[in-house]
Every structure is written in structure tokens, then in C-alpha cells.
C-alpha atoms as a PDB file:
ATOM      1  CA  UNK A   1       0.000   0.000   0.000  1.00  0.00           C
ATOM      2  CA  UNK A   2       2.662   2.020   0.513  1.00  0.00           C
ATOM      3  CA  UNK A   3       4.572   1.462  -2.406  1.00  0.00           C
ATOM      4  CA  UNK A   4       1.055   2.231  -4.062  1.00  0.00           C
ATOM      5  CA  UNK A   5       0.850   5.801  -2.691  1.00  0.00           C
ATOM      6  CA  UNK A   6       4.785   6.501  -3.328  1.00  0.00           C
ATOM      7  CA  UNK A   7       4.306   5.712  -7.399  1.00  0.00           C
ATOM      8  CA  UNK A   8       0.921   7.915  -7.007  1.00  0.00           C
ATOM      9  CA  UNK A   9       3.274  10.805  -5.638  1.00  0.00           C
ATOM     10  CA  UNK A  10       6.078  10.609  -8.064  1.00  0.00           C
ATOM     11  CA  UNK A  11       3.478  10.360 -11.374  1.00  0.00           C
ATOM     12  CA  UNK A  12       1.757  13.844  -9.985  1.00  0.00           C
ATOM     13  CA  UNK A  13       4.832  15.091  -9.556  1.00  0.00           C
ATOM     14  CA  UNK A  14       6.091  13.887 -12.861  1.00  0.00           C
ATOM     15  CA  UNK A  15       2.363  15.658 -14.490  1.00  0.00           C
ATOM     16  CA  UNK A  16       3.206  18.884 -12.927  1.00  0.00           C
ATOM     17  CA  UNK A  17       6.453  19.071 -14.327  1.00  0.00           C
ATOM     18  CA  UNK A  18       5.105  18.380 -17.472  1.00  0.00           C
ATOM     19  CA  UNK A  19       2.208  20.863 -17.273  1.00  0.00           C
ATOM     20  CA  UNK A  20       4.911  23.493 -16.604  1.00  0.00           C
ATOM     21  CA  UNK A  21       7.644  22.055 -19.483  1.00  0.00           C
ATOM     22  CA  UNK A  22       4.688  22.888 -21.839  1.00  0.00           C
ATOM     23  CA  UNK A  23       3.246  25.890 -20.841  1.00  0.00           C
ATOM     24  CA  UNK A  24       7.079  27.452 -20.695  1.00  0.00           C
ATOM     25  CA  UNK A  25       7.669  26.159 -24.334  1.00  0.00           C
ATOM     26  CA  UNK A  26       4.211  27.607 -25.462  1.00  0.00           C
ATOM     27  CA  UNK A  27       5.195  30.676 -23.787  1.00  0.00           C
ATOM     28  CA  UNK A  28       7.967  31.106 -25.801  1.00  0.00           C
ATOM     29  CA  UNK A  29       6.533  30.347 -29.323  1.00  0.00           C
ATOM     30  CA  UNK A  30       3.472  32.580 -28.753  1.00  0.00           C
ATOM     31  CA  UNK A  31       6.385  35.729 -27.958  1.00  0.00           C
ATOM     32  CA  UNK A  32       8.773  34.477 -30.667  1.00  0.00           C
ATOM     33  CA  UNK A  33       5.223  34.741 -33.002  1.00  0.00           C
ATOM     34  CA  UNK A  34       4.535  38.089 -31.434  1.00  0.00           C
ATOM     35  CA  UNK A  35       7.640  39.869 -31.811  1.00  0.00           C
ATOM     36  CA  UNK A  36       7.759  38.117 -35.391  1.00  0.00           C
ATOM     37  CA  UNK A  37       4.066  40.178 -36.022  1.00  0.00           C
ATOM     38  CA  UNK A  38       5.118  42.870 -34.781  1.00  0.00           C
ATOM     39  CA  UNK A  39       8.342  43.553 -36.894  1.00  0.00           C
ATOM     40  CA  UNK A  40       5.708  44.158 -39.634  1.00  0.00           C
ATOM     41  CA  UNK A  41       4.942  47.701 -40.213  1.00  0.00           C
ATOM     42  CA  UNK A  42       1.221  48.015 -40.116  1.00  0.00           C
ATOM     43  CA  UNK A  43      -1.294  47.949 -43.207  1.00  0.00           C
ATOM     44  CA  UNK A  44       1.213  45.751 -45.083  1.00  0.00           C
ATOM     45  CA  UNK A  45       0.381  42.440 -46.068  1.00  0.00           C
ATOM     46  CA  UNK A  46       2.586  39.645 -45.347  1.00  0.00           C
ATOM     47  CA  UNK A  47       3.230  37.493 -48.873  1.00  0.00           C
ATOM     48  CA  UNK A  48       5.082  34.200 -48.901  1.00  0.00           C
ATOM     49  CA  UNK A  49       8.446  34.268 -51.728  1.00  0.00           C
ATOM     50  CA  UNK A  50       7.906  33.467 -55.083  1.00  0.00           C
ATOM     51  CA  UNK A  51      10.064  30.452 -56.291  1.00  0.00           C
ATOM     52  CA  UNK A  52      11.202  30.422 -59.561  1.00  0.00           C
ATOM     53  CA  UNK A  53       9.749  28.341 -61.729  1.00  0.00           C
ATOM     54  CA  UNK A  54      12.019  25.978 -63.378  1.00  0.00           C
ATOM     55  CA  UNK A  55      12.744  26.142 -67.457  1.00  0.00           C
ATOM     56  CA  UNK A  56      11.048  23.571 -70.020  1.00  0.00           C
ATOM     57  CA  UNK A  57      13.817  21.951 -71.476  1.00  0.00           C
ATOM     58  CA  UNK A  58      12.929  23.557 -74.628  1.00  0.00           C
ATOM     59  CA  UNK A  59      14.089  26.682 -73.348  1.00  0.00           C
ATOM     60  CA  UNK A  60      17.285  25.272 -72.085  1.00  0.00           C
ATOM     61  CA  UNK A  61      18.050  23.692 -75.141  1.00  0.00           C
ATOM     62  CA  UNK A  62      17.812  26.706 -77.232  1.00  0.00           C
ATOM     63  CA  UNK A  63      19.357  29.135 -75.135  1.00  0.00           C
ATOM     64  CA  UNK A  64      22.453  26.768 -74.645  1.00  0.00           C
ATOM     65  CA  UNK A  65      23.010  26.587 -78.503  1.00  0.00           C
ATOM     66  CA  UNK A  66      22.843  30.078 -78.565  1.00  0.00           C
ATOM     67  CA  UNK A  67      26.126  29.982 -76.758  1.00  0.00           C
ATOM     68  CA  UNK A  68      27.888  27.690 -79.180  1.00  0.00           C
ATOM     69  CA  UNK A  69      26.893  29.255 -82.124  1.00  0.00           C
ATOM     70  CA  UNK A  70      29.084  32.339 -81.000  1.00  0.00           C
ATOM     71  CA  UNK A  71      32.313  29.365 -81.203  1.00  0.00           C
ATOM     72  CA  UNK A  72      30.829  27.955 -84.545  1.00  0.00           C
ATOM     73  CA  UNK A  73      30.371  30.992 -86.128  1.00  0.00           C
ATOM     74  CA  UNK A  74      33.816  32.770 -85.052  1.00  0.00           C
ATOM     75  CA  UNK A  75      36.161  33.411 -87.247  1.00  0.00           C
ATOM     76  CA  UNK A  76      38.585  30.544 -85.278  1.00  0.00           C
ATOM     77  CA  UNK A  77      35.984  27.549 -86.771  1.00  0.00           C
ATOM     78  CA  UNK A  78      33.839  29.269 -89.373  1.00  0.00           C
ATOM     79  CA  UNK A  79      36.744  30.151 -91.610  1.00  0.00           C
ATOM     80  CA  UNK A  80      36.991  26.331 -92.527  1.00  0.00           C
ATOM     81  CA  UNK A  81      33.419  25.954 -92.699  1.00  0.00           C
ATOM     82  CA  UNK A  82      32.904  27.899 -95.881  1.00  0.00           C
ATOM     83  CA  UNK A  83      29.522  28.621 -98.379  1.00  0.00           C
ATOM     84  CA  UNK A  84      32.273  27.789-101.348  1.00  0.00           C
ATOM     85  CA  UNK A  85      35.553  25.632-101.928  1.00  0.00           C
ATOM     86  CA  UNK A  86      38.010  28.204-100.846  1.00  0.00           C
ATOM     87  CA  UNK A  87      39.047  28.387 -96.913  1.00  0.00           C
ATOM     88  CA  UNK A  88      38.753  31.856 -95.364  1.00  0.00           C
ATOM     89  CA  UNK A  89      41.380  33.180 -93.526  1.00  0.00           C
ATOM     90  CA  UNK A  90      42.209  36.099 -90.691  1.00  0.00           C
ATOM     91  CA  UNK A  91      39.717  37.709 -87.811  1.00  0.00           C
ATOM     92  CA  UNK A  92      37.942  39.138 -90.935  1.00  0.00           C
ATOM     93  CA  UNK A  93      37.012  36.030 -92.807  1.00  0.00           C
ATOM     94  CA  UNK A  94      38.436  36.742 -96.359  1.00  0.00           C
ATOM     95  CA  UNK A  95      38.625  34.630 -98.794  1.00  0.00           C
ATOM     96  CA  UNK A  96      42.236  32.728 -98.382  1.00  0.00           C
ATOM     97  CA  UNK A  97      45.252  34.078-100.655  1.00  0.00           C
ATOM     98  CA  UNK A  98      46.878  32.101-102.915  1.00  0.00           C
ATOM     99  CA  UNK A  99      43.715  30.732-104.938  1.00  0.00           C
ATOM    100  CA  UNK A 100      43.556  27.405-102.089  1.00  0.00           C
ATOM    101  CA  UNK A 101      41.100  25.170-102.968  1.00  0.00           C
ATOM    102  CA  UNK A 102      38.875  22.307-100.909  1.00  0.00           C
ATOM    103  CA  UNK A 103      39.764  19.103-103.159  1.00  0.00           C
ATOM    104  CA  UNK A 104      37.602  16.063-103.033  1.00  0.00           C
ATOM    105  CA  UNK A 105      38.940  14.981 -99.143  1.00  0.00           C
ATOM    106  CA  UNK A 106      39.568  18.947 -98.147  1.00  0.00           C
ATOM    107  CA  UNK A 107      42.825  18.830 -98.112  1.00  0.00           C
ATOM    108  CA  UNK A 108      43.977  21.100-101.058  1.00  0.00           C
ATOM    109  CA  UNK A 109      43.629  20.527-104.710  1.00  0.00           C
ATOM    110  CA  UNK A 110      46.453  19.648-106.728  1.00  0.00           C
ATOM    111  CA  UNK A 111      49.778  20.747-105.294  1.00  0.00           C
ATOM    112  CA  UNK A 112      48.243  23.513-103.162  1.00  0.00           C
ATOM    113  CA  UNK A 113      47.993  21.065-100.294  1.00  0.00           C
ATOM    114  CA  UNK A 114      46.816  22.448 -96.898  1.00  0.00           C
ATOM    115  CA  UNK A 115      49.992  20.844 -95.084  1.00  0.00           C
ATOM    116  CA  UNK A 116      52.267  22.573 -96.990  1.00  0.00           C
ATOM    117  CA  UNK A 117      51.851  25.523 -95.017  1.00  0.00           C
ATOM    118  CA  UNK A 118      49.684  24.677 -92.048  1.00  0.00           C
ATOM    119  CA  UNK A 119      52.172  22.476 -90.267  1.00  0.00           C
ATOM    120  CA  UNK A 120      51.729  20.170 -87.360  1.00  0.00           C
ATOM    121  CA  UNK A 121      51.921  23.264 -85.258  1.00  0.00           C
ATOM    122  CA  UNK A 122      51.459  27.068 -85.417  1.00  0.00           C
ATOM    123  CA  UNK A 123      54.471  28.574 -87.588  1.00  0.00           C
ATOM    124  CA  UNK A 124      56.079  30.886 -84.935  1.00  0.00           C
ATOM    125  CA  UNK A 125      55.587  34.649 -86.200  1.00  0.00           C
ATOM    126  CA  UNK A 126      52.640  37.449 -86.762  1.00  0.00           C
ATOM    127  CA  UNK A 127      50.158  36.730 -88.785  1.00  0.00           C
ATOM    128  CA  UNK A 128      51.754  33.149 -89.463  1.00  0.00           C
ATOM    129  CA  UNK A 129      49.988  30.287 -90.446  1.00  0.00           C
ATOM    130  CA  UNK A 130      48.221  28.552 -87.766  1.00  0.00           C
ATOM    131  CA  UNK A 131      48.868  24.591 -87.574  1.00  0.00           C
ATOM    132  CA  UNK A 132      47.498  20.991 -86.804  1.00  0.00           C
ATOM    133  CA  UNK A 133      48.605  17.539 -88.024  1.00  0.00           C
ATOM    134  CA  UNK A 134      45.393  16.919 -89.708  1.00  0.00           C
ATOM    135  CA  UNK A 135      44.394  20.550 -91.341  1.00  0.00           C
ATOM    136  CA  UNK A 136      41.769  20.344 -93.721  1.00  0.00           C
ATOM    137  CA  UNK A 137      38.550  21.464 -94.970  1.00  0.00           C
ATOM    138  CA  UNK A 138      35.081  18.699 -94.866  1.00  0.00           C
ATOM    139  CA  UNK A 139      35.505  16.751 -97.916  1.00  0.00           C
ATOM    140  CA  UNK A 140      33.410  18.056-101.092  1.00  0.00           C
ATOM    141  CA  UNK A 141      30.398  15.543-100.565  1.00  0.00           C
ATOM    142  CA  UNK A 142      30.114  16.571 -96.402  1.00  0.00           C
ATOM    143  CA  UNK A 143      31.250  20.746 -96.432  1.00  0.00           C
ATOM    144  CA  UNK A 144      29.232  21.162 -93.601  1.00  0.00           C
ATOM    145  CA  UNK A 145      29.177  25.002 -94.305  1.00  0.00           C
ATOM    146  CA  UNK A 146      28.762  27.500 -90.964  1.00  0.00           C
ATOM    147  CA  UNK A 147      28.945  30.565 -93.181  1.00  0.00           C
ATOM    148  CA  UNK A 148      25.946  32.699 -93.409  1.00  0.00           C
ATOM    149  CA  UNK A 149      23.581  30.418 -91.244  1.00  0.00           C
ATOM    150  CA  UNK A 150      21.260  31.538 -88.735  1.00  0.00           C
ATOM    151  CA  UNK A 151      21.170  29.342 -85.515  1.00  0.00           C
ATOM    152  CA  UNK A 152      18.068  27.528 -87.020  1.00  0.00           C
ATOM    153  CA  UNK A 153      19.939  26.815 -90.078  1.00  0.00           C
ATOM    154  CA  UNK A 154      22.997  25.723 -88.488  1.00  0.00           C
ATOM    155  CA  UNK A 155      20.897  24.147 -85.511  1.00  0.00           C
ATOM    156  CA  UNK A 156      19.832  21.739 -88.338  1.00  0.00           C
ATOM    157  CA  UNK A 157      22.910  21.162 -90.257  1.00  0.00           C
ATOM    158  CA  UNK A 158      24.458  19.813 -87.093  1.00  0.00           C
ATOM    159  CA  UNK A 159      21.798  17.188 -86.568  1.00  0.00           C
ATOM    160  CA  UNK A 160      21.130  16.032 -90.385  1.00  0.00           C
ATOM    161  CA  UNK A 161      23.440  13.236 -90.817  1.00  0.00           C
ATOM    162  CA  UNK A 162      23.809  13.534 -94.335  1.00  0.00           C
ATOM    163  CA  UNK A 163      25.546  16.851 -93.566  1.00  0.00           C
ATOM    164  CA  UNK A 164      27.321  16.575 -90.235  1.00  0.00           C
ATOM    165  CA  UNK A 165      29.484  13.437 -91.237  1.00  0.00           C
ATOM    166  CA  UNK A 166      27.189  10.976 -90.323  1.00  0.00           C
ATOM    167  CA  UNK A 167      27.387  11.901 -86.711  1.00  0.00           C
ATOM    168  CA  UNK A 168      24.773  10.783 -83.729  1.00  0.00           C
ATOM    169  CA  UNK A 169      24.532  12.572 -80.556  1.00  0.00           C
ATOM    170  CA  UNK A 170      27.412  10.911 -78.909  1.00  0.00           C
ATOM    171  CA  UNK A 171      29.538  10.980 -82.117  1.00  0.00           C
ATOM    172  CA  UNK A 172      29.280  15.251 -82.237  1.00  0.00           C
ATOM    173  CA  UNK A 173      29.986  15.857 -78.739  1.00  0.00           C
ATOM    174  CA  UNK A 174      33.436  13.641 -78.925  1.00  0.00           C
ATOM    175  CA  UNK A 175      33.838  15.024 -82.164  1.00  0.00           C
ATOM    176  CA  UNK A 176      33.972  18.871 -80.549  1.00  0.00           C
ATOM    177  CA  UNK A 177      35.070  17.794 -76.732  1.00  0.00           C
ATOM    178  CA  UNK A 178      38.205  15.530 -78.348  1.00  0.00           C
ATOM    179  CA  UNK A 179      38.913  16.064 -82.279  1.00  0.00           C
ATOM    180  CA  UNK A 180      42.220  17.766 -82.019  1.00  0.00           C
ATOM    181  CA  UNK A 181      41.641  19.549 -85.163  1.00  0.00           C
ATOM    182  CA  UNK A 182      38.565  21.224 -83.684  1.00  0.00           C
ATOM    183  CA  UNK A 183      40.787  21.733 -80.362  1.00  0.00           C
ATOM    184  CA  UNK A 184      43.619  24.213 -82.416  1.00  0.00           C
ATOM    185  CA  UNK A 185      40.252  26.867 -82.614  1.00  0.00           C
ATOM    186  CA  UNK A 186      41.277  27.636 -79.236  1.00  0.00           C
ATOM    187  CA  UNK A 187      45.109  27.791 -79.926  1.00  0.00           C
ATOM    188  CA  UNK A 188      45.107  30.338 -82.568  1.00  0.00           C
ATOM    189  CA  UNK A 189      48.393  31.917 -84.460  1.00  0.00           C
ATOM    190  CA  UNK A 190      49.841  34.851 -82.889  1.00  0.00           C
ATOM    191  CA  UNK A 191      48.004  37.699 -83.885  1.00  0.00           C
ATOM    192  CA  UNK A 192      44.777  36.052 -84.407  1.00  0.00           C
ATOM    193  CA  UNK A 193      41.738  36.480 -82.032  1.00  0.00           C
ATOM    194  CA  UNK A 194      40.595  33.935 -79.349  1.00  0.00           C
ATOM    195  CA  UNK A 195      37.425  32.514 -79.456  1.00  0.00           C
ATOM    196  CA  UNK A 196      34.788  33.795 -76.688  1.00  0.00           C
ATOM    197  CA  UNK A 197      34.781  30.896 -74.333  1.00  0.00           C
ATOM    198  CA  UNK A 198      36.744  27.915 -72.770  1.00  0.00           C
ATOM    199  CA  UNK A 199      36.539  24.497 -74.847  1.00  0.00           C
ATOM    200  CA  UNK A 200      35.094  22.941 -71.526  1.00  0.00           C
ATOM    201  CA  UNK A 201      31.944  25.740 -71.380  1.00  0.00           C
ATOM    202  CA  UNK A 202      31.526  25.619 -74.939  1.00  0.00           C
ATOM    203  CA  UNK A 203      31.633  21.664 -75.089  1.00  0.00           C
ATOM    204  CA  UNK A 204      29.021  22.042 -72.027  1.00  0.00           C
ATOM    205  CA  UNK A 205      27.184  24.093 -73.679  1.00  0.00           C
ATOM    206  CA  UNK A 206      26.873  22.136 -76.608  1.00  0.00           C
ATOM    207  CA  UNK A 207      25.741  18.758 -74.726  1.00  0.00           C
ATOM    208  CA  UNK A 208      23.320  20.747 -73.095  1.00  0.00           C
ATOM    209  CA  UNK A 209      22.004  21.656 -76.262  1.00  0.00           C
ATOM    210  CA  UNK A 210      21.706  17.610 -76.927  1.00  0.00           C
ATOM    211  CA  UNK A 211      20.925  15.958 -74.034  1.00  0.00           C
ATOM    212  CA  UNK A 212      17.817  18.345 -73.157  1.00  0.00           C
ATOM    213  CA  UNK A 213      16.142  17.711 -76.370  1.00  0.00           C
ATOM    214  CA  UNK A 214      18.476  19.502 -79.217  1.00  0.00           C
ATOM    215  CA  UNK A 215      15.627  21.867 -80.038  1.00  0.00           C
ATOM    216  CA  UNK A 216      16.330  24.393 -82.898  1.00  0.00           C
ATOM    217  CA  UNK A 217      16.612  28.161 -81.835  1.00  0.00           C
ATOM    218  CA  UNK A 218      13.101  30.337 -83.552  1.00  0.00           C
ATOM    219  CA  UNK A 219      15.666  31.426 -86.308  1.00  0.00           C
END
């Protein structure tokens, strides 16, 4: 019986601590609430933040070829990307000296080969010819021209594969993250301008392009 009364004790006790635990924590959280209320200036309304909401992918897609067409159409790749059979040449995109032409592989016609003067690297000097092992133009039945497209038009030539080389997804972003040839745009001669990003951001731009849906830009 007295064992009985003793546990009867200690659970009131233990209910009037927690009466008091609670009413101390409620305390608090009704002031923190209060002084919360009344760092509000009066007559304004109290909005929760907007969140953002994410892009479609369509968006995404466009917008990120938007920023590789500023590498495809500079000077660095566009030059060897031409409308005709003749290679441009220099910041200004004239038509290259010395009456060069594409030849079947793009390589040179005749004698006028492009190694002869674009050597396996850049020929030390102003204004000197810029150099890769591999320098050529597309062949004559691929040119895959850059010159005078929109970023719809080019948008397009990239993915038709009877005009990029025959190239899938995965075969165009190895062909612009490795090809060394498309690497020496961003190791220009001396006196020649760099192009407007890094290889990695362009290259991430450029999968981004791809992998959310390669939509074409409005025009």
C-alpha cells in the first residue's frame, strides 16, 4: 500500500512538471510569433516568396546553342566551314590568298595542299599560319558550311546526318570535346583572335544543347 501511494506521488509530480515544461515552451513560441508580427509595419500584407519556376527543357536547349553558335560561327571555326571551296582566312574572314582550294577529301587541290603551309603546329611569327597535323577542310560531298547560317539553319545542319558526317549525338559531342583539329580553334596563331569561351563551357554548352532535347533556336 505504501509502495502504491509513493508511485501515485512521483506520477503527480512527474504531471506537474510536465504541465509546466509545456506551458514554458508555449510561452515562448506565442512571444517568438509576437515579436515576429510585430516587426511588420502596419497595413502591409505579409506574402510568402515566389520560387522560380524551373525552365522547359525547350528553353534550355535553345538558349544553350545560342552559346555555341558564338564558337561555330567565329572566325577561329567558321573560316573552314565555308559557303564555297576556298578556306577563309584572318579575324575578318576573307577569302584565303593564294587561290587554295577544298579538293575532293579537303585537303587542297592539286599541289596547293593544306599541309604545306599549315604544319603540325602554329608557324612561330605574326600573322603566321596557324597549324594541326590533320588541317583540312570537310571533304566536297560533307562541307558542312557554318557561313551565313542563322542558328536555325545551323541548328539543323548539325543534326542532319547527311551533312554533319554521319554523326549521332554521342559521335558530335566527342567530335567537338576531343577532335584535335577542332581543339587548335582555341590555340590560334599569334596575332589572331581567341574565341569567346573555354573548350570545356563551350563543349558544355553544346551537350546541353543535346541531351535536353536539341531543339532548334526560332531562327
Amino acid at each position: 500500500m505504501a509502495q502504491s501511494t509513493k508511485n501515485q506521488n512521483f506520477n503527480k509530480k512527474k504531471a506537474i512538471y510536465l504541465l509546466f515544461a509545456v506551458t514554458a515552451i508555449s510561452s515562448v513560441v506565442v512571444s517568438f510569433r509576437t515579436d515576429a508580427f510585430n516587426m511588420i509595419p502596419r497595413g502591409e500584407k505579409v506574402t510568402p516568396p515566389v520560387t522560380e519556376a524551373a525552365e522547359p527543357d525547350s528553353v534550355i536547349s535553345k538558349k544553350a546553342f545560342l552559346q555555341a553558335y558564338k564558337v561555330l560561327m567565329h572566325p577561329r571555326c567558321m573560316n573552314c566551314h565555308p559557303t564555297g571551296d576556298r578556306p577563309l582566312q584572318g579575324d575578318d574572314s576573307h577569302i584565303h590568298t593564294m587561290n587554295v582550294q577544298r579538293g575532293v577529301d579537303g585537303k587542297g587541290l592539286y599541289a596547293m595542299k593544306c599541309s604545306n603551309c599549315h604544319q603540325p603546329q602554329n608557324t612561330p611569327g605574326l600573322h603566321m599560319p596557324p597549324g594541326n597535323p590533320n588541317w583540312h577542310l570537310p571533304p566536297a560531298d560533307m562541307k558542312m558550311v557554318f557561313q551565313g547560317k542563322s542558328p536555325r539553319e545551323l541548328a539543323q545542319t548539325m543534326l542532319d546526318k547527311n551533312l554533319n558526317g554521319h554523326k549521332d549525338f554521342k559521335d558530335l559531342i566527342e567530335h567537338v570535346s576531343k577532335d584535335s583539329l577542332v581543339g587548335s580553334g582555341w590555340n590560334p596563331a599569334e596575332g589572331l583572335a581567341q574565341l569567346p569561351m573555354t573548350r570545356a563551357v563551350f563543349v558544355k554548352h553544346f551537350k546541353t544543347w543535346l541531351d535536353k532535347g536539341a531543339y532548334l533556336p526560332d531562327k
